[in-house]
PDB file of N, CA and C in Angstrom:
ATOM      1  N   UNK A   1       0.833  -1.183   0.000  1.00  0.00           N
ATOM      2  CA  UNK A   1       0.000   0.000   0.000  1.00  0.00           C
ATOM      3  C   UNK A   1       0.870   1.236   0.000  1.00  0.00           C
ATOM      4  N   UNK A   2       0.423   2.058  -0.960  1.00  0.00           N
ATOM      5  CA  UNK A   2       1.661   3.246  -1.179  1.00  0.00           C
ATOM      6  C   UNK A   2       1.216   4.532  -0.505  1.00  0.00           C
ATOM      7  N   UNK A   3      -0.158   4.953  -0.664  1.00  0.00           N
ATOM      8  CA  UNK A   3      -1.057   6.160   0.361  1.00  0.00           C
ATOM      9  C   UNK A   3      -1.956   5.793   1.137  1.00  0.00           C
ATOM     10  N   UNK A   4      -1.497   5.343   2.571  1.00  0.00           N
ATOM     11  CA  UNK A   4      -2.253   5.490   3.483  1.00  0.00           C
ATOM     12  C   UNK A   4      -2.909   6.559   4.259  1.00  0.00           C
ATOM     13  N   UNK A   5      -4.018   6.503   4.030  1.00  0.00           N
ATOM     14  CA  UNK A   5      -4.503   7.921   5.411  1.00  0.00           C
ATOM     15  C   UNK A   5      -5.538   7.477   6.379  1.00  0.00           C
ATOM     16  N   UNK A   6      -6.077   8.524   6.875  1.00  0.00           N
ATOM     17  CA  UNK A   6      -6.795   8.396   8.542  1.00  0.00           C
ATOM     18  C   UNK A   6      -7.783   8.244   8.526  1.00  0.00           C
ATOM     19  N   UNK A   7      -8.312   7.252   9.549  1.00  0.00           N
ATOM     20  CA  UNK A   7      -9.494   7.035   9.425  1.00  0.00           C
ATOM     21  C   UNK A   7     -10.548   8.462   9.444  1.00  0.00           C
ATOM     22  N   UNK A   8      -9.891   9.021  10.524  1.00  0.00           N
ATOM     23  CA  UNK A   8     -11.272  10.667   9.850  1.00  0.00           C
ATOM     24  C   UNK A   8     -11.092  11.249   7.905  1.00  0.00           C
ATOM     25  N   UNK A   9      -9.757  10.794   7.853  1.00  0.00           N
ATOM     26  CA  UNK A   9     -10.040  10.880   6.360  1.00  0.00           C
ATOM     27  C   UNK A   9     -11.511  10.206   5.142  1.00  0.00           C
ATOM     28  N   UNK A  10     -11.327   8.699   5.879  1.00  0.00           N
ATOM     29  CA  UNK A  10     -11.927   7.927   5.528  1.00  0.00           C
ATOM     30  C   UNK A  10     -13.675   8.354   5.354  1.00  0.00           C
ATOM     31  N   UNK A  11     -13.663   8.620   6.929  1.00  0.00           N
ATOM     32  CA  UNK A  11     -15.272   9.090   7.298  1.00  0.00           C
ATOM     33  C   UNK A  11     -15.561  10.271   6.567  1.00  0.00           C
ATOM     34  N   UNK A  12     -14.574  11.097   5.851  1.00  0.00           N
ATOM     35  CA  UNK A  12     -15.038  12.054   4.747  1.00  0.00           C
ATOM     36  C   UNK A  12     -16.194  11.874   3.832  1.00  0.00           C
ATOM     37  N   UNK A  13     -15.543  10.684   2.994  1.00  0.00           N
ATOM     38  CA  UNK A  13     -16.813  10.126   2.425  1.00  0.00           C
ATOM     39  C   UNK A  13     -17.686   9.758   2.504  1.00  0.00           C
ATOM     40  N   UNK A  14     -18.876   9.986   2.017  1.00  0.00           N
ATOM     41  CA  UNK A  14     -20.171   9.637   2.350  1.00  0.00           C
ATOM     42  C   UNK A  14     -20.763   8.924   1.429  1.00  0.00           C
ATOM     43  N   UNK A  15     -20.854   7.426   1.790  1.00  0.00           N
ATOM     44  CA  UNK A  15     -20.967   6.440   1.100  1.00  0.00           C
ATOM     45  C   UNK A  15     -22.575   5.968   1.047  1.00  0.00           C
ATOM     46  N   UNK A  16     -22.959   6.178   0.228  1.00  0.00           N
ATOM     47  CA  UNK A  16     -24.845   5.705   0.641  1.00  0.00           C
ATOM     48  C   UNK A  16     -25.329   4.786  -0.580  1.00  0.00           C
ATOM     49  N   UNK A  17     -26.115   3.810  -0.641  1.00  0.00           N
ATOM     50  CA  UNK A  17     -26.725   2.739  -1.307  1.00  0.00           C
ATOM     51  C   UNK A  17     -28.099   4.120  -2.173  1.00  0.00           C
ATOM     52  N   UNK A  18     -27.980   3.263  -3.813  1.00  0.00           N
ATOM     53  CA  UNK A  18     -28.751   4.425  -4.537  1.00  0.00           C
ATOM     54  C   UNK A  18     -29.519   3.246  -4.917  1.00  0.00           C
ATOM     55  N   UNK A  19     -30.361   3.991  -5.582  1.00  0.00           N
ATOM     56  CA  UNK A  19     -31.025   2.513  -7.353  1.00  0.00           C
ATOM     57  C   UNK A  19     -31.039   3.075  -8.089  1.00  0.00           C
ATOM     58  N   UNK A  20     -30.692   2.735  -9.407  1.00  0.00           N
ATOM     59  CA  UNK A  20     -30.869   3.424 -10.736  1.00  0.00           C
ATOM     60  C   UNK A  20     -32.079   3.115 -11.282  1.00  0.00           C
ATOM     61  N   UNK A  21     -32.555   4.974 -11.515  1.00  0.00           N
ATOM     62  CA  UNK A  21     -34.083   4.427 -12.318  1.00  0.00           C
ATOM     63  C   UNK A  21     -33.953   5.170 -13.517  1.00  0.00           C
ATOM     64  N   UNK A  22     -33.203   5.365 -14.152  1.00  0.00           N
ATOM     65  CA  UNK A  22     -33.111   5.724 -15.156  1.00  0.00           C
ATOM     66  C   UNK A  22     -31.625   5.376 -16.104  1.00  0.00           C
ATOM     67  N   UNK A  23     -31.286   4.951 -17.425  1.00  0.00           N
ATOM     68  CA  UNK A  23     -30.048   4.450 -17.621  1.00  0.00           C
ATOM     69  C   UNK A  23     -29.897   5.329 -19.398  1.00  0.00           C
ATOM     70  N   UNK A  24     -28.965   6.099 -19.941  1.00  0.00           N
ATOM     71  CA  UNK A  24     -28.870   6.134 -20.845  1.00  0.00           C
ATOM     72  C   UNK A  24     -27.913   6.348 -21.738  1.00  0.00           C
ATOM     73  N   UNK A  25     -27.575   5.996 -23.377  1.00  0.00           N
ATOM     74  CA  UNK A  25     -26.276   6.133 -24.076  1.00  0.00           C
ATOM     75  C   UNK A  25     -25.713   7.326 -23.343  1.00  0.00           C
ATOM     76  N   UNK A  26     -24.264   7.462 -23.419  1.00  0.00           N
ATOM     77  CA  UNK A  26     -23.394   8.517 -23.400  1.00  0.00           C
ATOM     78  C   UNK A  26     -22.383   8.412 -24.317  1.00  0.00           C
ATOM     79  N   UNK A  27     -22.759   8.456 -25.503  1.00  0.00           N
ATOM     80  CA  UNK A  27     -22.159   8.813 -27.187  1.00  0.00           C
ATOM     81  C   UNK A  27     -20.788  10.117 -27.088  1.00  0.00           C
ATOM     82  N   UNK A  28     -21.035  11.168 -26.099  1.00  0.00           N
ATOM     83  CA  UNK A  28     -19.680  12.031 -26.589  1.00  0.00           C
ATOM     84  C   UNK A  28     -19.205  11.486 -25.319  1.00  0.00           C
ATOM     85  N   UNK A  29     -18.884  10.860 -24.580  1.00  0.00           N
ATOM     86  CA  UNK A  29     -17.718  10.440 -23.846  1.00  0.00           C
ATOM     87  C   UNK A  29     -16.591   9.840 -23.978  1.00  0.00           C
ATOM     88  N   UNK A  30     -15.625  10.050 -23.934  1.00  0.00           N
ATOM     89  CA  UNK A  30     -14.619   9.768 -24.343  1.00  0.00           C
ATOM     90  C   UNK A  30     -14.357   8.525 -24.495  1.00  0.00           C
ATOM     91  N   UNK A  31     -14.633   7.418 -22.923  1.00  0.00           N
ATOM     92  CA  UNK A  31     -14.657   5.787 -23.110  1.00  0.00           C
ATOM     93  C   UNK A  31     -15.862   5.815 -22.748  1.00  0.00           C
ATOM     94  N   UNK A  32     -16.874   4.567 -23.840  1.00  0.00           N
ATOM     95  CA  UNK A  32     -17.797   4.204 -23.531  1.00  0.00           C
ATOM     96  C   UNK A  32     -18.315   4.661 -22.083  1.00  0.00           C
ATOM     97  N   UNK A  33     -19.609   4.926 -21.876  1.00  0.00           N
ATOM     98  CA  UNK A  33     -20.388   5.052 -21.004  1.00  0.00           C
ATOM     99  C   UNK A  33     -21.637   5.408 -20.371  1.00  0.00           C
ATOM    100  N   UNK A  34     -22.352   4.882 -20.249  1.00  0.00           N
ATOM    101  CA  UNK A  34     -23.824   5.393 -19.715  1.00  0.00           C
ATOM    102  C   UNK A  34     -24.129   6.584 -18.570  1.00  0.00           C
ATOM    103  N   UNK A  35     -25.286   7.448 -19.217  1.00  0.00           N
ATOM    104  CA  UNK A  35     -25.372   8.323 -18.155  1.00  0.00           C
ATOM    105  C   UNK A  35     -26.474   7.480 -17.099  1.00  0.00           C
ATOM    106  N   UNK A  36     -26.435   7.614 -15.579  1.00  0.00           N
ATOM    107  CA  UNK A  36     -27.538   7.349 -15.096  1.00  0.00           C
ATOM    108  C   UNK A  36     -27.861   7.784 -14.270  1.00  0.00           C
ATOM    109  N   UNK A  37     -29.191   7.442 -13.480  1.00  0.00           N
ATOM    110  CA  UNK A  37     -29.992   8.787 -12.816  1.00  0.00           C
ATOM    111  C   UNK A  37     -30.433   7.603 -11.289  1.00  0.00           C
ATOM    112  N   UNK A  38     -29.793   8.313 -10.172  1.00  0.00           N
ATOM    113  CA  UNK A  38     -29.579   7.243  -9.369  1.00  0.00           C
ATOM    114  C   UNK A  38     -30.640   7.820  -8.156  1.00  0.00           C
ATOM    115  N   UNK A  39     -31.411   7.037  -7.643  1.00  0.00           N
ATOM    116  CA  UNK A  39     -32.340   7.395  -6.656  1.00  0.00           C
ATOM    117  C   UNK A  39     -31.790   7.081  -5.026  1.00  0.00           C
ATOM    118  N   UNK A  40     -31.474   8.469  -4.180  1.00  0.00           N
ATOM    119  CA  UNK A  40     -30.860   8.057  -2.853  1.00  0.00           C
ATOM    120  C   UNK A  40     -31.831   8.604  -1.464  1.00  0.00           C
ATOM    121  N   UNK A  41     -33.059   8.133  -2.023  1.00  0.00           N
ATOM    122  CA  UNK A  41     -33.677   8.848  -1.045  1.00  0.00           C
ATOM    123  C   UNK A  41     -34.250   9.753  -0.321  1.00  0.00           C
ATOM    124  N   UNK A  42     -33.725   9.781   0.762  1.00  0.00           N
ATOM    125  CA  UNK A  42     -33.826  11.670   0.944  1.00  0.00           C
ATOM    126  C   UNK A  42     -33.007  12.326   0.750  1.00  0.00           C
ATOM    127  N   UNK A  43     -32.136  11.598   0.610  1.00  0.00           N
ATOM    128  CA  UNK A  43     -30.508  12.590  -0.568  1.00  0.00           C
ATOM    129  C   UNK A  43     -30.977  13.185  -1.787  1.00  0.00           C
ATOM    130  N   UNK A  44     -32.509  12.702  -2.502  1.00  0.00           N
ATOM    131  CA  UNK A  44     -32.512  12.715  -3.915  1.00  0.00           C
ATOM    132  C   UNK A  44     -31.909  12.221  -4.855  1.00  0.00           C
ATOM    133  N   UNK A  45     -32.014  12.632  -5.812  1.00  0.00           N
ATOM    134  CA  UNK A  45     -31.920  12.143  -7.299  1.00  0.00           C
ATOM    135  C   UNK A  45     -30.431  13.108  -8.052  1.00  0.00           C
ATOM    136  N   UNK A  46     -29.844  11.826  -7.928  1.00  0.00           N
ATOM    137  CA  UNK A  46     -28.224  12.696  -8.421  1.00  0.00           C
ATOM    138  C   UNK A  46     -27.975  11.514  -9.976  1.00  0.00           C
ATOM    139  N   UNK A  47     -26.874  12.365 -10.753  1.00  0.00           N
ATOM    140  CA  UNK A  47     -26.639  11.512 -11.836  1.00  0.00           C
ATOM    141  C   UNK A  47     -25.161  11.539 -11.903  1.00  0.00           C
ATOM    142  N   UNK A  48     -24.726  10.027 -12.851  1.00  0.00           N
ATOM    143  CA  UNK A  48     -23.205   9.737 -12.411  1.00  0.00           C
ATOM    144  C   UNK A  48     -23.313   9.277 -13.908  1.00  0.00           C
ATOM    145  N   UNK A  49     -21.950   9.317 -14.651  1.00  0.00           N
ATOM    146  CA  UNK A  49     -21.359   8.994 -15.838  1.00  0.00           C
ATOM    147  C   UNK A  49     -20.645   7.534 -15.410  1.00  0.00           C
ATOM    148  N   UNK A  50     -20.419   6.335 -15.814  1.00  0.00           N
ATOM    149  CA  UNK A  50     -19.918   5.172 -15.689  1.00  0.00           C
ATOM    150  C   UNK A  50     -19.569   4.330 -16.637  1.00  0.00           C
ATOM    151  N   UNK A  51     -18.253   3.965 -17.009  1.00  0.00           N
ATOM    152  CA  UNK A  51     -17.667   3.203 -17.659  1.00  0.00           C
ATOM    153  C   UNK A  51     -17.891   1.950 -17.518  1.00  0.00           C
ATOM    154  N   UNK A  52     -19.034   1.247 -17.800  1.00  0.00           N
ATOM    155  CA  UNK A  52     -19.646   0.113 -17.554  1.00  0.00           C
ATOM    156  C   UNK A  52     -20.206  -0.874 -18.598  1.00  0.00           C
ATOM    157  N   UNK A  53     -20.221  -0.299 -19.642  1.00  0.00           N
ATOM    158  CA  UNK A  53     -20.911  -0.686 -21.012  1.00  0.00           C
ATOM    159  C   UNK A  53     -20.527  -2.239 -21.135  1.00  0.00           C
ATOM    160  N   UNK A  54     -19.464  -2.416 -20.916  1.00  0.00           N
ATOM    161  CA  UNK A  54     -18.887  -3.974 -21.090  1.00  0.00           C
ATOM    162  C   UNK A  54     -19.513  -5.372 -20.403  1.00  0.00           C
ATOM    163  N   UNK A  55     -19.952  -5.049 -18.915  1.00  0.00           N
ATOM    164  CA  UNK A  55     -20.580  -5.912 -18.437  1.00  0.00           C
ATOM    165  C   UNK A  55     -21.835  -5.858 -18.288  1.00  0.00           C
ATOM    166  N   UNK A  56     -22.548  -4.489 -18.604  1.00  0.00           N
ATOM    167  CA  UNK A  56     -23.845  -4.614 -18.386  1.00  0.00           C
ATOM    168  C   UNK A  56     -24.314  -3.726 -19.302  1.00  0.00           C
ATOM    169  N   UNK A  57     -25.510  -4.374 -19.718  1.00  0.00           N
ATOM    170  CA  UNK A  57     -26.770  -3.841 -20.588  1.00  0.00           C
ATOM    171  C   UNK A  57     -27.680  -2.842 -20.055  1.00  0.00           C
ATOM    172  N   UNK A  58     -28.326  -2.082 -20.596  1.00  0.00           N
ATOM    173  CA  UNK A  58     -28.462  -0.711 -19.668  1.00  0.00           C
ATOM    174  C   UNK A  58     -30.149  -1.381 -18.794  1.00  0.00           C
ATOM    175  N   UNK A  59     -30.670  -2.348 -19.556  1.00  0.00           N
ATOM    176  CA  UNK A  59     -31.905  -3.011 -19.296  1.00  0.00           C
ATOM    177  C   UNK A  59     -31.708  -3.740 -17.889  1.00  0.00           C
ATOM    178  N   UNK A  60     -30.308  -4.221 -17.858  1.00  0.00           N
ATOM    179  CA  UNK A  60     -29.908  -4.885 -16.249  1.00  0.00           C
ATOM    180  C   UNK A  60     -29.509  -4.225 -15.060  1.00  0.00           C
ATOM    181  N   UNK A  61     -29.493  -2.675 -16.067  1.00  0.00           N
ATOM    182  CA  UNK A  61     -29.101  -1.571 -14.564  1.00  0.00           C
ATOM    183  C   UNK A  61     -30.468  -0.918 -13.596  1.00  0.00           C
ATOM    184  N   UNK A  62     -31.364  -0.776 -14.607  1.00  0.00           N
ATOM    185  CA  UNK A  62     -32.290  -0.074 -14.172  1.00  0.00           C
ATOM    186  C   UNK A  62     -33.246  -1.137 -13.220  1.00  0.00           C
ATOM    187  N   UNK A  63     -32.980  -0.205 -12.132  1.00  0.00           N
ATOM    188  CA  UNK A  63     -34.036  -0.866 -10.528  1.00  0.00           C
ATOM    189  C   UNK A  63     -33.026  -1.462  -9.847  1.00  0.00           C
ATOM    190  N   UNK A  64     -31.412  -1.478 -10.465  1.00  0.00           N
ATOM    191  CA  UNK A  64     -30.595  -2.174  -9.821  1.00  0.00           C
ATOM    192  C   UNK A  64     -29.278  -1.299  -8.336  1.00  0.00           C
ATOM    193  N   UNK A  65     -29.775  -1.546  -7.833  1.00  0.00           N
ATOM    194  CA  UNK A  65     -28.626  -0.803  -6.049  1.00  0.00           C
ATOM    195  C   UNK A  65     -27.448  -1.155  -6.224  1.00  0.00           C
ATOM    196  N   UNK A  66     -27.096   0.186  -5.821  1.00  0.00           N
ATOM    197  CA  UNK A  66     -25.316   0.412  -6.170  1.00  0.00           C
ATOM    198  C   UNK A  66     -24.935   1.085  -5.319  1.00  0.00           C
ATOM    199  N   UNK A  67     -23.376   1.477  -4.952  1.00  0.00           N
ATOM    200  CA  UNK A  67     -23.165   2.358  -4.103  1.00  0.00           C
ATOM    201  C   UNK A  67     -22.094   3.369  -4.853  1.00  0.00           C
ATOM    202  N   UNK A  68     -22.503   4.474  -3.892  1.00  0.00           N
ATOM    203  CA  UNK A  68     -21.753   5.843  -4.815  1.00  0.00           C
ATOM    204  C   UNK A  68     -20.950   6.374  -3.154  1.00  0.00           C
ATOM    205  N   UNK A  69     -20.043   7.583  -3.663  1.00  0.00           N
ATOM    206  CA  UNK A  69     -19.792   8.715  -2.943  1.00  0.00           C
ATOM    207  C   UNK A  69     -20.478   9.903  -3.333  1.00  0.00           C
ATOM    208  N   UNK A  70     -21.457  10.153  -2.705  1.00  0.00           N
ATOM    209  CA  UNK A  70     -22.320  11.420  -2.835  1.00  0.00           C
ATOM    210  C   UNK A  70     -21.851  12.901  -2.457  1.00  0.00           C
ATOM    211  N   UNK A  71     -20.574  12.769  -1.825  1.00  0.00           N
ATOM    212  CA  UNK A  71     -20.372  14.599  -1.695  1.00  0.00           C
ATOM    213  C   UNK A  71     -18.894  14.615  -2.182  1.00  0.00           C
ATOM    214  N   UNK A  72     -18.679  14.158  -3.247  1.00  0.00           N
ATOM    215  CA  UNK A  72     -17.543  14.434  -4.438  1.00  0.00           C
ATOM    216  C   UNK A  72     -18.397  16.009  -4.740  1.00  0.00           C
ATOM    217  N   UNK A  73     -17.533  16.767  -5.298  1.00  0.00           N
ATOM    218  CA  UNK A  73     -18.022  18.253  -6.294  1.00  0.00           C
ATOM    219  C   UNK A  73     -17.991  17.338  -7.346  1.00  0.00           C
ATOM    220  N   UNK A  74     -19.459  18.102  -8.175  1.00  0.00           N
ATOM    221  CA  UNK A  74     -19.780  17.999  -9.349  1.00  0.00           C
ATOM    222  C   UNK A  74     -18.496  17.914 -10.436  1.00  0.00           C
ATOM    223  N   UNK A  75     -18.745  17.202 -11.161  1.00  0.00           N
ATOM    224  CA  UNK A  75     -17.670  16.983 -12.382  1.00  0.00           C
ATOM    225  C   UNK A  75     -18.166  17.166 -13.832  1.00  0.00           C
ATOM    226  N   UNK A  76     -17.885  18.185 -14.514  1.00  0.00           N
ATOM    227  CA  UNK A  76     -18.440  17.885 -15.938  1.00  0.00           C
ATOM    228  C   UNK A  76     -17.713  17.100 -16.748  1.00  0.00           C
ATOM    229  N   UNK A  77     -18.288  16.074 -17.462  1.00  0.00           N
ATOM    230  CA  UNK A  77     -18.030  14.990 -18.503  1.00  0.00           C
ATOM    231  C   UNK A  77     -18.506  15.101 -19.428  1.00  0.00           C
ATOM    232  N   UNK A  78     -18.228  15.657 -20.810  1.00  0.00           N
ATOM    233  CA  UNK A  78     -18.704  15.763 -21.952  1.00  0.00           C
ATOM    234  C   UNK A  78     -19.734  17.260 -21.547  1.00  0.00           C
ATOM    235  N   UNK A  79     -20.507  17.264 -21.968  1.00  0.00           N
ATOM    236  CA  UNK A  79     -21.643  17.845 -21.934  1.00  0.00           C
ATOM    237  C   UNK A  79     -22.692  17.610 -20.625  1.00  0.00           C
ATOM    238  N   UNK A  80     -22.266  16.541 -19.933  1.00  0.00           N
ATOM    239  CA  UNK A  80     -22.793  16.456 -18.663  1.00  0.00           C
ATOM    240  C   UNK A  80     -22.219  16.468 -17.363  1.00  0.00           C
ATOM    241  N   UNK A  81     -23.185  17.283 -16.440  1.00  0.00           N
ATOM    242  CA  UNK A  81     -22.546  17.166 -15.094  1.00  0.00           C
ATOM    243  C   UNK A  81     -23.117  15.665 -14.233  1.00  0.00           C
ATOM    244  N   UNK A  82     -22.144  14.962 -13.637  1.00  0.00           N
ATOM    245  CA  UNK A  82     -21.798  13.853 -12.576  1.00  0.00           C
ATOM    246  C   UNK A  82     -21.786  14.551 -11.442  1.00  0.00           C
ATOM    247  N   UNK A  83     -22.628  13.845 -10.425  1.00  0.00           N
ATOM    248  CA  UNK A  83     -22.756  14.609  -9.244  1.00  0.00           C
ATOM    249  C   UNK A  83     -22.886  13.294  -7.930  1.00  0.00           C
ATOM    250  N   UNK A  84     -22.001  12.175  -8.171  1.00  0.00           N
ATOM    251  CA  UNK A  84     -21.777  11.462  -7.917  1.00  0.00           C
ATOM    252  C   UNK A  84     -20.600  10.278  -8.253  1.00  0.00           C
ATOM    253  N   UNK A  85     -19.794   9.635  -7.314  1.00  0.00           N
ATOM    254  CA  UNK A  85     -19.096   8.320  -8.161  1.00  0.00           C
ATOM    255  C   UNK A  85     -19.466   7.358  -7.450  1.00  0.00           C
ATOM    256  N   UNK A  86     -20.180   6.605  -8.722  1.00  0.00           N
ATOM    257  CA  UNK A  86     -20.707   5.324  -8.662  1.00  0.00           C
ATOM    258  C   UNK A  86     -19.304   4.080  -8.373  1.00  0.00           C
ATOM    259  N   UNK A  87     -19.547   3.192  -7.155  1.00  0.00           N
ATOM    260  CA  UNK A  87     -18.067   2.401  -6.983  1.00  0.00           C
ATOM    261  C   UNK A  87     -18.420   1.439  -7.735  1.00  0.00           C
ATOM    262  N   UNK A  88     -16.845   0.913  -8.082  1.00  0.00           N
ATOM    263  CA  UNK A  88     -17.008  -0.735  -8.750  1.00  0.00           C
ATOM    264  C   UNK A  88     -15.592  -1.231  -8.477  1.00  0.00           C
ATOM    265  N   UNK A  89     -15.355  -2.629  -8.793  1.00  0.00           N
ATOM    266  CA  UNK A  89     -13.957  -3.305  -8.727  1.00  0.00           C
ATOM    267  C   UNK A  89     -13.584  -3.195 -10.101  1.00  0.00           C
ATOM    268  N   UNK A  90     -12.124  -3.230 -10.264  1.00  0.00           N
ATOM    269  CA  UNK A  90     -11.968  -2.918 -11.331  1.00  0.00           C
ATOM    270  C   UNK A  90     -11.250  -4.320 -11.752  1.00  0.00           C
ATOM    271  N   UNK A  91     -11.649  -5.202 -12.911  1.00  0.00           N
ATOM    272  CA  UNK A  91     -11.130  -6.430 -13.236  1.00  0.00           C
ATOM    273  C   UNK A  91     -10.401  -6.099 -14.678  1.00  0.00           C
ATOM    274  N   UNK A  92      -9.802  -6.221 -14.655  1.00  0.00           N
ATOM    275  CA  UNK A  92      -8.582  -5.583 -16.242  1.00  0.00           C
ATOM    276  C   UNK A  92      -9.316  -4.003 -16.715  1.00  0.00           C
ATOM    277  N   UNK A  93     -10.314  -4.404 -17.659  1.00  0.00           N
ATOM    278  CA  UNK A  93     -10.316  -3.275 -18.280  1.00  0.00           C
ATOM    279  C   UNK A  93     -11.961  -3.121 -18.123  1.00  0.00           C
ATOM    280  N   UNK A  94     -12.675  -4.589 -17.192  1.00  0.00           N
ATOM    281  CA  UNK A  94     -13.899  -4.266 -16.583  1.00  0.00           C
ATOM    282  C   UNK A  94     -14.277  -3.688 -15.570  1.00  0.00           C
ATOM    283  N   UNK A  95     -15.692  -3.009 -15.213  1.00  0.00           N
ATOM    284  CA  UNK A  95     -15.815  -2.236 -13.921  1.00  0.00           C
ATOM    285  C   UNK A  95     -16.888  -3.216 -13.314  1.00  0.00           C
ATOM    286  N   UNK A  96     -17.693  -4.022 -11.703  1.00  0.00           N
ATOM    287  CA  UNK A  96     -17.740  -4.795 -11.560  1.00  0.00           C
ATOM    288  C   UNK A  96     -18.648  -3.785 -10.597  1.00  0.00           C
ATOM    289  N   UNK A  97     -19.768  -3.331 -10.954  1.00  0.00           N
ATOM    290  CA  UNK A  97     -20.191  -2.961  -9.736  1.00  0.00           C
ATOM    291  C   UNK A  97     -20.572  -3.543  -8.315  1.00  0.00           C
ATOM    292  N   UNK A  98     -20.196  -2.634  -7.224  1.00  0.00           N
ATOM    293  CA  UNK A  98     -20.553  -2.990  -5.905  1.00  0.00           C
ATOM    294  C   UNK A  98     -21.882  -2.632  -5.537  1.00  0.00           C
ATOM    295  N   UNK A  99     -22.581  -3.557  -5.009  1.00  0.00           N
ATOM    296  CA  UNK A  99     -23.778  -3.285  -4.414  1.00  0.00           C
ATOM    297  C   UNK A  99     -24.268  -4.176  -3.261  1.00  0.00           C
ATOM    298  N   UNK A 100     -25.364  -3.941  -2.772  1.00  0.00           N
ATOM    299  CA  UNK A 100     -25.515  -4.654  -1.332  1.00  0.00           C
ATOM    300  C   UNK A 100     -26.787  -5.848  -1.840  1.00  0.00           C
ATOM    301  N   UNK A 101     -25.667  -6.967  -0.578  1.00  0.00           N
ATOM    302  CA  UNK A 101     -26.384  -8.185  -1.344  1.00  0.00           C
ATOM    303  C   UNK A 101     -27.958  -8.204  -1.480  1.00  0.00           C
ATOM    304  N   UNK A 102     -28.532  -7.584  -0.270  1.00  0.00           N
ATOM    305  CA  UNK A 102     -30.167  -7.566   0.049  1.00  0.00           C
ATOM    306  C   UNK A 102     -30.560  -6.195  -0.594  1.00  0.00           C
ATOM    307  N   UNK A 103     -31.863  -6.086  -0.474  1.00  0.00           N
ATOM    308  CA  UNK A 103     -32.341  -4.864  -0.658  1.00  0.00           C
ATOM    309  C   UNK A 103     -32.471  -3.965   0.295  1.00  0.00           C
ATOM    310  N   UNK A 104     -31.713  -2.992   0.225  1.00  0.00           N
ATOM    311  CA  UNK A 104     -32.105  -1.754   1.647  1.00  0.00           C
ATOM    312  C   UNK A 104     -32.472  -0.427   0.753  1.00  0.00           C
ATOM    313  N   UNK A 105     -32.838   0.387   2.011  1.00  0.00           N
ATOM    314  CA  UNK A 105     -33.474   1.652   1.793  1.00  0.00           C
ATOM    315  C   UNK A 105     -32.628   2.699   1.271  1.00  0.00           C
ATOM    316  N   UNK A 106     -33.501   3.259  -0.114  1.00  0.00           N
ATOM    317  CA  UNK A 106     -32.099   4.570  -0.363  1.00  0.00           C
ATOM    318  C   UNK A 106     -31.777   5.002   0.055  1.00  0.00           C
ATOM    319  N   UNK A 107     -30.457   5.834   0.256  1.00  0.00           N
ATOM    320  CA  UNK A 107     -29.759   6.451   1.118  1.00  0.00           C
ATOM    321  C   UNK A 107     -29.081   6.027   2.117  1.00  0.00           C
ATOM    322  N   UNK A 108     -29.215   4.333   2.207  1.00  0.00           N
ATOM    323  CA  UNK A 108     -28.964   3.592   3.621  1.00  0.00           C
ATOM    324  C   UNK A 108     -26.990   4.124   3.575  1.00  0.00           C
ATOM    325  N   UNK A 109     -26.561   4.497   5.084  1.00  0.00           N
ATOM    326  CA  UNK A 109     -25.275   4.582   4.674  1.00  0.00           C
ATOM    327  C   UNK A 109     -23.998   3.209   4.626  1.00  0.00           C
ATOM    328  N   UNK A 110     -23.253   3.379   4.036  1.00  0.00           N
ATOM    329  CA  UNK A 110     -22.521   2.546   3.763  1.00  0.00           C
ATOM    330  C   UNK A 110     -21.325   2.720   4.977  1.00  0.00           C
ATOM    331  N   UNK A 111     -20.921   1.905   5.678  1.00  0.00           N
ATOM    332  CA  UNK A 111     -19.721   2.088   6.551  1.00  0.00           C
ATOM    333  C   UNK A 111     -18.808   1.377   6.940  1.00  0.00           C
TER     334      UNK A 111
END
């Protein structure tokens, strides 16, 4: 491990369980990727850009729980603002999203 930091570092992030209810092309992005529109509750409705196209069909995302970092600053990507990063494992050149095995409530936090 080359950058370690502190656990109050850690607790910076604010990790919360979303669902995607909405999934769509993202054609000017640089690498493949879908825009999507992620439901967190009483956090609301934030949207994240994701390099995901490879393992999943946009038909298998939608209604599907994921987890993001919700208080990243906004990022513009192409023509759109990301106001979230959606996590995943990264397997070569696939992204593997993380999500919680059961179903919980949006916004549930992650810790």
């Amino acid at each position: 491990m080359s950058n370690k930091i502190s656990f109050e570092d850690f607790i910076k992030a604010d990790l919360r369980v979303g669902t995607i209810v909405e999934v769509n092309d993202f054609p000017e992005a640089r690498n493949p990727a879908y825009q999507l529109v992620i439901d967190f509750g009483a956090l609301g409705v934030k949207k994240s850009s994701a390099q995901i196209t490879t393992l999943y069909k946009k038909e298998d995302l939608l209604h599907k729980q994921i987890v993001a970092v919700v208080n990243f600053p906004k990022k513009q990507i192409a023509k759109f603002m990301s106001e979230c990063l959606v996590l995943g494992a990264v397997s070569g050149t696939d992204v593997i999203l993380l999500n919680p095995e059961c179903k919980v409530t949006n916004g549930s936090v992650v810790s």
